[in-house]
C-alpha atoms as a PDB file:
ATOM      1  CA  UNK A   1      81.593 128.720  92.701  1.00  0.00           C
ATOM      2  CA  UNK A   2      84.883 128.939  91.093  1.00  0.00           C
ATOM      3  CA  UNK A   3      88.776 128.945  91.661  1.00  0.00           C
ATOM      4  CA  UNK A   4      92.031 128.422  89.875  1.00  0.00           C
ATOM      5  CA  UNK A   5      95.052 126.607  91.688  1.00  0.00           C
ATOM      6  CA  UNK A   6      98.203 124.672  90.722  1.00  0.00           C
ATOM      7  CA  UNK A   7      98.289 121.327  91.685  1.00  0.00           C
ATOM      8  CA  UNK A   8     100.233 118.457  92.375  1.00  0.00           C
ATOM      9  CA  UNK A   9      98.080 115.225  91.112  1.00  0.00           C
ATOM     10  CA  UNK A  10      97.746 112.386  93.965  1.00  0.00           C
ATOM     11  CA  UNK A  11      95.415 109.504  92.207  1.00  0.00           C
ATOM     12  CA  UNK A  12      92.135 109.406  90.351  1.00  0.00           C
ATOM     13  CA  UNK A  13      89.767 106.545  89.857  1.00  0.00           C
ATOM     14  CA  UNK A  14      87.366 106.096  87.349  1.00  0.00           C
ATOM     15  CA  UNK A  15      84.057 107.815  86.923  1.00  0.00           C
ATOM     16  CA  UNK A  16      81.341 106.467  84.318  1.00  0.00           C
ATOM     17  CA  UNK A  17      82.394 105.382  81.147  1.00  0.00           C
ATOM     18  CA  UNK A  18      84.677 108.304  80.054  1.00  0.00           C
ATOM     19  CA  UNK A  19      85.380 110.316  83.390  1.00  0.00           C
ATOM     20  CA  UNK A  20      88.014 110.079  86.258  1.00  0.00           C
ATOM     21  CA  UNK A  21      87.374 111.873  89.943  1.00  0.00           C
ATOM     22  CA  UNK A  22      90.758 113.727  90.485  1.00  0.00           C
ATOM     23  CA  UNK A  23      92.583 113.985  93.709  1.00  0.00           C
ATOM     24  CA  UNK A  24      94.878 117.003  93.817  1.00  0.00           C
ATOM     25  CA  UNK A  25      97.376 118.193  96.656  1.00  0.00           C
ATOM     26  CA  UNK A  26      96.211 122.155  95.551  1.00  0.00           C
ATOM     27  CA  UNK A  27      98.556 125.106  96.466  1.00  0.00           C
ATOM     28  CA  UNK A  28      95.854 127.186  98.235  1.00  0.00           C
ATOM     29  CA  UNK A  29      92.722 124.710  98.725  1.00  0.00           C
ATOM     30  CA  UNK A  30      93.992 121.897 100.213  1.00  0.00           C
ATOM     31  CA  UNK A  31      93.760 118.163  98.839  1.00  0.00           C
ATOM     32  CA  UNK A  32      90.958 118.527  96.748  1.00  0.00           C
ATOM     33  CA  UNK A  33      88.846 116.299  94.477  1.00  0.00           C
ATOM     34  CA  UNK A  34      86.801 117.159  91.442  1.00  0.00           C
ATOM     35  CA  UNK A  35      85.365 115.429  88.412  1.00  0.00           C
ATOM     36  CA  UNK A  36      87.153 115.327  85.158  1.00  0.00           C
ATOM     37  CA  UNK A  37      84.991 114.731  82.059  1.00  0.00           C
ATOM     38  CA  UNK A  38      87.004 113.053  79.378  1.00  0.00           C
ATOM     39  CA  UNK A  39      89.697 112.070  81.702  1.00  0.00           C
ATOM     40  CA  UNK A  40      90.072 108.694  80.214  1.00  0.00           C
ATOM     41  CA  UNK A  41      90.893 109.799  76.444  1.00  0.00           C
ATOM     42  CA  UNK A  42      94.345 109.379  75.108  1.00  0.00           C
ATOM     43  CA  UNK A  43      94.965 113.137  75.467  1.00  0.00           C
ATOM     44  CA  UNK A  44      94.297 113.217  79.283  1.00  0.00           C
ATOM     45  CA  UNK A  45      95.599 110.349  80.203  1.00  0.00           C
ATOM     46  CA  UNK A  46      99.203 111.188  80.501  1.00  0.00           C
ATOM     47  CA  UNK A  47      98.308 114.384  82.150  1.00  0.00           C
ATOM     48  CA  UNK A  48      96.601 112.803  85.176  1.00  0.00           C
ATOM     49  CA  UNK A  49      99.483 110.769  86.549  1.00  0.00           C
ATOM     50  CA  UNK A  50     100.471 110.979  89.914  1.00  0.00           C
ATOM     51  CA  UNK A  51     103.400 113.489  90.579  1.00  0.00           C
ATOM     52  CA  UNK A  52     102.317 115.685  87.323  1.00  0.00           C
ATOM     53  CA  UNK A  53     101.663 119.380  87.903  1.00  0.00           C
ATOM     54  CA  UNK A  54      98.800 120.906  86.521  1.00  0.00           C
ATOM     55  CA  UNK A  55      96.801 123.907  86.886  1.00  0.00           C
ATOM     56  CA  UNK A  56      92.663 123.100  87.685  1.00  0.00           C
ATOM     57  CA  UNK A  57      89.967 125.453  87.180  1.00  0.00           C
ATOM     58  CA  UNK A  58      87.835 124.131  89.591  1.00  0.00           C
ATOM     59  CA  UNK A  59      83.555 124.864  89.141  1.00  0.00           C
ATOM     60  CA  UNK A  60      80.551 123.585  90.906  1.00  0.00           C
ATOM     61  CA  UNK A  61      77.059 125.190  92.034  1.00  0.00           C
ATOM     62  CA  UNK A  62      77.633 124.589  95.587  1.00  0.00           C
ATOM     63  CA  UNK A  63      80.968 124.816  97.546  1.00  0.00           C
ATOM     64  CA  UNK A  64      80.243 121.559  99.278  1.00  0.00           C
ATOM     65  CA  UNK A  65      79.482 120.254  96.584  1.00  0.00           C
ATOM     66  CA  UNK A  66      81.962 117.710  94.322  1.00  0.00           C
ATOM     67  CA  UNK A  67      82.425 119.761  91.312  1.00  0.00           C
ATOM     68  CA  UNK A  68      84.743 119.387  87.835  1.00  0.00           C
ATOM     69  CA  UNK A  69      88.166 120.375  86.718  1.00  0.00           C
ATOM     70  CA  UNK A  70      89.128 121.645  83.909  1.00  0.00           C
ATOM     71  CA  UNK A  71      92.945 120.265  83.586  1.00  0.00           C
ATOM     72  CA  UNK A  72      96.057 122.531  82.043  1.00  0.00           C
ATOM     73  CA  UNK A  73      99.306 120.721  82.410  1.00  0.00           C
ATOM     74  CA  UNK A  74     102.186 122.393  83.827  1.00  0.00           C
ATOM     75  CA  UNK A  75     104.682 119.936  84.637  1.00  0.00           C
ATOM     76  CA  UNK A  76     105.587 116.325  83.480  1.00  0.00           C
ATOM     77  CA  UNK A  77     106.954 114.052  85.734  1.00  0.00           C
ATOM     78  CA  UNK A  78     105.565 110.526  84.972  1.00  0.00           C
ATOM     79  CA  UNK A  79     108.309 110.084  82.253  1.00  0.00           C
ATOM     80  CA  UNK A  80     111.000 110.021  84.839  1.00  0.00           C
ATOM     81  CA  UNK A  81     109.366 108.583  88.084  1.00  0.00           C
ATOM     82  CA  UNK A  82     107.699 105.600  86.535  1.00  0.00           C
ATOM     83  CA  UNK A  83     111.506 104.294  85.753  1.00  0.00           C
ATOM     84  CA  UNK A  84     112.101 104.142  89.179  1.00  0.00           C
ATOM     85  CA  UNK A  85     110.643 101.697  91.702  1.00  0.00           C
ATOM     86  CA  UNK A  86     111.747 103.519  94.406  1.00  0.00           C
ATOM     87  CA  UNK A  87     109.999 106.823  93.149  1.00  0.00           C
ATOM     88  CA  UNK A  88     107.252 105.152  92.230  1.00  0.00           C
ATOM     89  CA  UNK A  89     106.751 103.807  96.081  1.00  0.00           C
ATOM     90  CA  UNK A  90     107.776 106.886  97.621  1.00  0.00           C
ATOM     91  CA  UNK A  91     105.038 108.674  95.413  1.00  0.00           C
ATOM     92  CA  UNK A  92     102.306 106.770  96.779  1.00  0.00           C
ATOM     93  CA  UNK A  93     103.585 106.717 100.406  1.00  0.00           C
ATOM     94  CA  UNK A  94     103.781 110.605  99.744  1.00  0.00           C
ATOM     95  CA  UNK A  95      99.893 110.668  98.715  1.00  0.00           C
ATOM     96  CA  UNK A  96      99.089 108.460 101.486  1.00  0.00           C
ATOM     97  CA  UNK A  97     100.553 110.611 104.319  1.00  0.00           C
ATOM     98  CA  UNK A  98      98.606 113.854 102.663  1.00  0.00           C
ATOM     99  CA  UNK A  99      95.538 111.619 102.339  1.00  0.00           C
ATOM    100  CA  UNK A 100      95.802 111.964 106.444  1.00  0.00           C
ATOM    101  CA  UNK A 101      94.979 115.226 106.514  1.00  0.00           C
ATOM    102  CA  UNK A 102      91.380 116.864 106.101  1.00  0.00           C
ATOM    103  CA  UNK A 103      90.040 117.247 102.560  1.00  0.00           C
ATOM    104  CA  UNK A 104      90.145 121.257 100.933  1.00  0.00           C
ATOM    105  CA  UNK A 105      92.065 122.418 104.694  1.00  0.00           C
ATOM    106  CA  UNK A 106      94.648 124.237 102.675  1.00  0.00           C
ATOM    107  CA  UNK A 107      98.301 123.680 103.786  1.00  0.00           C
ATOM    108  CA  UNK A 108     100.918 125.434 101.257  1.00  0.00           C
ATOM    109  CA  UNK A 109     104.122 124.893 102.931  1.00  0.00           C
ATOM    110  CA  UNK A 110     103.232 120.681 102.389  1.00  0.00           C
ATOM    111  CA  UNK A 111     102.320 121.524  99.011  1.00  0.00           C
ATOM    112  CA  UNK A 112     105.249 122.996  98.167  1.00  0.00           C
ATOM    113  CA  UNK A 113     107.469 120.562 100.216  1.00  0.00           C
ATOM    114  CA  UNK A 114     105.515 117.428  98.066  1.00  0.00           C
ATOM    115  CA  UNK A 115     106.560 119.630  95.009  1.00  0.00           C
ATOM    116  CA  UNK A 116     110.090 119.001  96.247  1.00  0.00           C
ATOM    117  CA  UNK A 117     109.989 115.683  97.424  1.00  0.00           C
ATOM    118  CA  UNK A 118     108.633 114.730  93.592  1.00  0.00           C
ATOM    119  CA  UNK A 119     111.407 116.314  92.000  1.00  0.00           C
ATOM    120  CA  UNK A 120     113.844 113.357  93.807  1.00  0.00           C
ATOM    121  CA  UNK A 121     112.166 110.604  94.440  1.00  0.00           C
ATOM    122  CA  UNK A 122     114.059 109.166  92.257  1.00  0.00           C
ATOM    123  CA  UNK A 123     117.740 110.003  93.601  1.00  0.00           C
ATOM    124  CA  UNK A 124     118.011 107.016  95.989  1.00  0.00           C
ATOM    125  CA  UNK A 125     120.705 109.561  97.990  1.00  0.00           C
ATOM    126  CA  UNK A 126     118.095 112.517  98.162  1.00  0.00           C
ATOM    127  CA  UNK A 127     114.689 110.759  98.677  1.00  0.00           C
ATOM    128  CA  UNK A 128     114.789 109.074 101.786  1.00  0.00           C
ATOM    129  CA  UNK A 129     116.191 111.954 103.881  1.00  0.00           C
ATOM    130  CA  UNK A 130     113.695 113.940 101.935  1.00  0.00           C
ATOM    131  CA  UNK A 131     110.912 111.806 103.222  1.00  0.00           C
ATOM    132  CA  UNK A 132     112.154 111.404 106.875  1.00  0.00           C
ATOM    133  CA  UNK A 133     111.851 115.347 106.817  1.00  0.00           C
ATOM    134  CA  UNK A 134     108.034 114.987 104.884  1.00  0.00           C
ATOM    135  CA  UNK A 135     107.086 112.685 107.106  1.00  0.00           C
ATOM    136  CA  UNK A 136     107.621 115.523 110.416  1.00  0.00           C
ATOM    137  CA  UNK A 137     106.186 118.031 108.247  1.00  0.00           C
ATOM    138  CA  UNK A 138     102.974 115.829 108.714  1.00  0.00           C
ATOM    139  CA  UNK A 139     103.033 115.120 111.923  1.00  0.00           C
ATOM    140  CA  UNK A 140     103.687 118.805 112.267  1.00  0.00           C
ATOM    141  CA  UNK A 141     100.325 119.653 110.016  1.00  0.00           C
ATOM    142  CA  UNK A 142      98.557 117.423 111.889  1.00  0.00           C
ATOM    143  CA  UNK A 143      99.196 118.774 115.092  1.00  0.00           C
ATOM    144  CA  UNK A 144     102.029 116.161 116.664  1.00  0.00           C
ATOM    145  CA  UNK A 145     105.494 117.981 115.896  1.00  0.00           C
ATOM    146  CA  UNK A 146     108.136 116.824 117.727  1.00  0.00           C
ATOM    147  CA  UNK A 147     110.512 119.568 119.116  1.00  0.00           C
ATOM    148  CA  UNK A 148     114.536 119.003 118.193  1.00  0.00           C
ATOM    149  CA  UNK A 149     115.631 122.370 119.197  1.00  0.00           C
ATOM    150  CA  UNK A 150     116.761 121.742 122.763  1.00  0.00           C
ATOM    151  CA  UNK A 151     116.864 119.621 125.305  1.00  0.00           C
ATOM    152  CA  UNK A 152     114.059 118.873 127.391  1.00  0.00           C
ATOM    153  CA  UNK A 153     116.165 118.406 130.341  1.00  0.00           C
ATOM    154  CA  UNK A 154     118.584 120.712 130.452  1.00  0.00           C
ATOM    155  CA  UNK A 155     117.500 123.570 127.883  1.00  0.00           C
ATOM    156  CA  UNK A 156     120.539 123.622 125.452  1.00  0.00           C
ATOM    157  CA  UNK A 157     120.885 122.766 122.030  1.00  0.00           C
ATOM    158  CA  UNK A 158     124.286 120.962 121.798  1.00  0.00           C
ATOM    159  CA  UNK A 159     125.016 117.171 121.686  1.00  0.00           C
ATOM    160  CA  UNK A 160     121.079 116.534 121.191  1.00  0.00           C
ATOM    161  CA  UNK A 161     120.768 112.370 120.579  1.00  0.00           C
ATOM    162  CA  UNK A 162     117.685 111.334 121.792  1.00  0.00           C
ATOM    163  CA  UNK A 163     113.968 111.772 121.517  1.00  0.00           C
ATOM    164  CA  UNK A 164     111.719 111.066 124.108  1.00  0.00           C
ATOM    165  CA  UNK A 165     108.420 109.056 123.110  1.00  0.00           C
ATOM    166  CA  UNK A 166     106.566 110.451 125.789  1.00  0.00           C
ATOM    167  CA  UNK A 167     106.911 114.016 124.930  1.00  0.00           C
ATOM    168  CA  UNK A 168     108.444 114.352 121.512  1.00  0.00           C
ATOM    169  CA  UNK A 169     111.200 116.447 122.710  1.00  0.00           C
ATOM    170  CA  UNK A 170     114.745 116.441 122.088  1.00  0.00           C
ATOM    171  CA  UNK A 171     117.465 115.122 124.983  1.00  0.00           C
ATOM    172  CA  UNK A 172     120.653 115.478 124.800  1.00  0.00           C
ATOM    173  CA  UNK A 173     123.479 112.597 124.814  1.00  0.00           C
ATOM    174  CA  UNK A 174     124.538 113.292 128.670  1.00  0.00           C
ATOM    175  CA  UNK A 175     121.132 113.934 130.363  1.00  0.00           C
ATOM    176  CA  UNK A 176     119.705 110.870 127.615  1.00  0.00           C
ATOM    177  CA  UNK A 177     122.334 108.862 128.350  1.00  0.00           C
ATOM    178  CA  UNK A 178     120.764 106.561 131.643  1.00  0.00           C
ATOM    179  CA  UNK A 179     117.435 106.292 129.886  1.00  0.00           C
ATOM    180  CA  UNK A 180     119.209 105.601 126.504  1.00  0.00           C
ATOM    181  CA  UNK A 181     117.323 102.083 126.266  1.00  0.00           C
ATOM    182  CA  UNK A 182     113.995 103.938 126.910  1.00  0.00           C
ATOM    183  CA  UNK A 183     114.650 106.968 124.268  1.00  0.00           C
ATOM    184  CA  UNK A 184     114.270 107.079 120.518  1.00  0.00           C
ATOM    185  CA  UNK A 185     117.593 108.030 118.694  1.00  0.00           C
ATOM    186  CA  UNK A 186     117.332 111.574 116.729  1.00  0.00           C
ATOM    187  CA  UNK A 187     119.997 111.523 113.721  1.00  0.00           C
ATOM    188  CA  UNK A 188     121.984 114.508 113.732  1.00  0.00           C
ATOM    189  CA  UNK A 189     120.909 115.462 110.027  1.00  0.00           C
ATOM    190  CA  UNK A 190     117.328 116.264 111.544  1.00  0.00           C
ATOM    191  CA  UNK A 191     118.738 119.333 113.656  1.00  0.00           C
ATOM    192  CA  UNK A 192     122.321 119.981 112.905  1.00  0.00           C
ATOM    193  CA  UNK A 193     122.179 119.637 108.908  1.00  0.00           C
ATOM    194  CA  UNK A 194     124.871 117.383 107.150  1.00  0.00           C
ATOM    195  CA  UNK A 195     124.517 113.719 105.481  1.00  0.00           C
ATOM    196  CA  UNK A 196     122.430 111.787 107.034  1.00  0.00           C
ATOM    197  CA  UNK A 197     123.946 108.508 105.814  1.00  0.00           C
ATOM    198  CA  UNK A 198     122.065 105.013 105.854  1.00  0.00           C
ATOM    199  CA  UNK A 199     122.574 104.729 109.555  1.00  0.00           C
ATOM    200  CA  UNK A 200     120.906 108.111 110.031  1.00  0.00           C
ATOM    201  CA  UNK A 201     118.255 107.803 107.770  1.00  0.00           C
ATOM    202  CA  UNK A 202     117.566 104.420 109.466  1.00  0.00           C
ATOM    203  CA  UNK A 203     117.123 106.381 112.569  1.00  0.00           C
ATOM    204  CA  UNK A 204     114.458 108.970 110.967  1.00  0.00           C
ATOM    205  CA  UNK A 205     111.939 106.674 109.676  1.00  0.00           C
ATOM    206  CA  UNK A 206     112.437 104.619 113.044  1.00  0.00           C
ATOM    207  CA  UNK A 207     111.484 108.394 114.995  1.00  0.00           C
ATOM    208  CA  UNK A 208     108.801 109.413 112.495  1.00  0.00           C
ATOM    209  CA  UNK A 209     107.414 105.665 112.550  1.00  0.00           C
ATOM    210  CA  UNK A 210     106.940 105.856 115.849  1.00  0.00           C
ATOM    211  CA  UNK A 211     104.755 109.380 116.143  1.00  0.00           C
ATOM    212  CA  UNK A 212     102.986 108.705 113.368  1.00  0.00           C
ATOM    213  CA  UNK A 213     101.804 105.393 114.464  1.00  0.00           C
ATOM    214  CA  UNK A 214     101.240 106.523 118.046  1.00  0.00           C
ATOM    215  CA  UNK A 215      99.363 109.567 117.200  1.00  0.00           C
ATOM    216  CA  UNK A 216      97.713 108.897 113.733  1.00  0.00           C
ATOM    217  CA  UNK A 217      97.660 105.705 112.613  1.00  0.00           C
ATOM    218  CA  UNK A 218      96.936 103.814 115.732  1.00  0.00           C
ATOM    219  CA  UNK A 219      94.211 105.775 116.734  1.00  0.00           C
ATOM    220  CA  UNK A 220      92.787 105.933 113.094  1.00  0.00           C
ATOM    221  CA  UNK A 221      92.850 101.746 113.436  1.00  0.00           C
ATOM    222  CA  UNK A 222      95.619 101.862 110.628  1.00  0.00           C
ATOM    223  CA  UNK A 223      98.821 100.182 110.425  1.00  0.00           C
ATOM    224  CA  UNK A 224     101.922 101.550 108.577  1.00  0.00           C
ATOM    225  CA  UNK A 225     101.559 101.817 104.678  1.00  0.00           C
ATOM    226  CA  UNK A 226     103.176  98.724 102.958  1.00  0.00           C
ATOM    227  CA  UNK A 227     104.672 101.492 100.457  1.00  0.00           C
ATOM    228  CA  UNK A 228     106.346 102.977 102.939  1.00  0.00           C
ATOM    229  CA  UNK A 229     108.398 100.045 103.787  1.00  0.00           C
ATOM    230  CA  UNK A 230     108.795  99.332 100.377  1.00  0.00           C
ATOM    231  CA  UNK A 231     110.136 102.967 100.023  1.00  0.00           C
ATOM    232  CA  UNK A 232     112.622 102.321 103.024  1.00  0.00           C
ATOM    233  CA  UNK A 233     113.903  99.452 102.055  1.00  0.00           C
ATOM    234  CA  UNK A 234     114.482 100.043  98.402  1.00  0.00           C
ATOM    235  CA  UNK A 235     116.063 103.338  99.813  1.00  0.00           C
ATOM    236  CA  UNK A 236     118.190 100.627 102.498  1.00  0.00           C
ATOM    237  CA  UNK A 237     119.841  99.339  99.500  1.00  0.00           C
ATOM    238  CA  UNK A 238     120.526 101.549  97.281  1.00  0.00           C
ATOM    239  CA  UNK A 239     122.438 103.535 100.151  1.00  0.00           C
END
């Protein structure tokens, strides 16, 4: 069995003495892990950081079975992200949320939104709404998107402010506003466009927060990455 794919590298951990097992977000296999002989030496090393792009070559005798890569850089990233606290967070809440989803099921519109997300994480104005908008992608992938087209009540798409947790629809501000206490607020960056602000983006991790922990972390008996709020707060202040 063999393939070629560009990748966006998530982690690796070390294998013997001289080999690394790499975990790639791939842009038509999925998150996908193979072994790398020699992926300790001084030449590979600085290939196989998180955020890098690379193109794999990926062999093994069986297709279940673990296989190796052989590694072509593409794209350097570490240079610029490991300056940045707030990238470097964001990049492993990033891996974490695609680590959610089910090894080699391909998903290239998340591969390609990842390869976006990377190229800001370190723009403390770009990231966090990036990631607020990552973070429904997932939910999305995973089968829990949350519908802020219309409102649930009344059908139309103007003045939308609220979110209800039961259903993950939109409502707007007049049909929202008696329940107000009982609805989640839904910035108006996530379906009319604009700057989102620190208020707004506030708002988005406090929406996606909620989904995710409801429908994949709870039930998974996991709590909320300490990256992520790492990632929000650092993103807090510099806004």
């Amino acid at each position: 069995m063999q393939w070629t794919d560009d990748a966006l590298v998530l982690g690796l951990r070390r294998h013997g003495e001289t080999g690394v097992i790499l975990e790639a977000m791939t842009e038509a296999h999925g998150r996908h892990l193979g072994l790398v002989h020699g992926g300790r030496s001084r030449r590979m090393q600085p290939v196989l950081q998180a955020g890098n792009r690379v193109r794999l070559t990926w062999r093994a005798r069986l297709d279940e079975g673990l296989g190796s890569y052989a590694v072509e850089p593409l794209d350097s990233q570490v240079s610029r992200l490991i300056g940045s606290s707030l990238a470097l967070y964001g990049m492993n809440h990033m891996a974490a949320l695609l680590r959610l989803l089910p090894e080699r099921d391909p998903h290239p519109a998340l591969y390609e939104a990842a390869g976006i997300l990377v190229e800001h994480l370190d723009d403390p104005a770009v990231a966090p709404p990036l990631m607020v908008r990552f973070e429904l992608a997932i939910l999305s992938e995973l089968g829990f998107g949350l519908d802020l087209t219309a409102c649930a009540a009344t059908g139309g798409n103007d003045a939308l402010a609220y979110v209800s947790p039961k259903s993950g629809r939109a409502v707007s501000a007049s049909a929202g506003e008696p329940y107000r206490d009982r609805l989640l607020a839904l910035p108006t960056f996530l379906h009319a466009g604009g700057s989102p602000g620190p208020d707004g983006v506030a708002q988005g991790f406090t929406l996606t927060g909620y989904f995710l922990d409801r429908h994949v972390w709870g039930p998974r008996g996991l709590g909320p990455p300490e990256e992520r709020a790492r990632f929000v707060a650092l993103g807090r202040e510099a806004g």
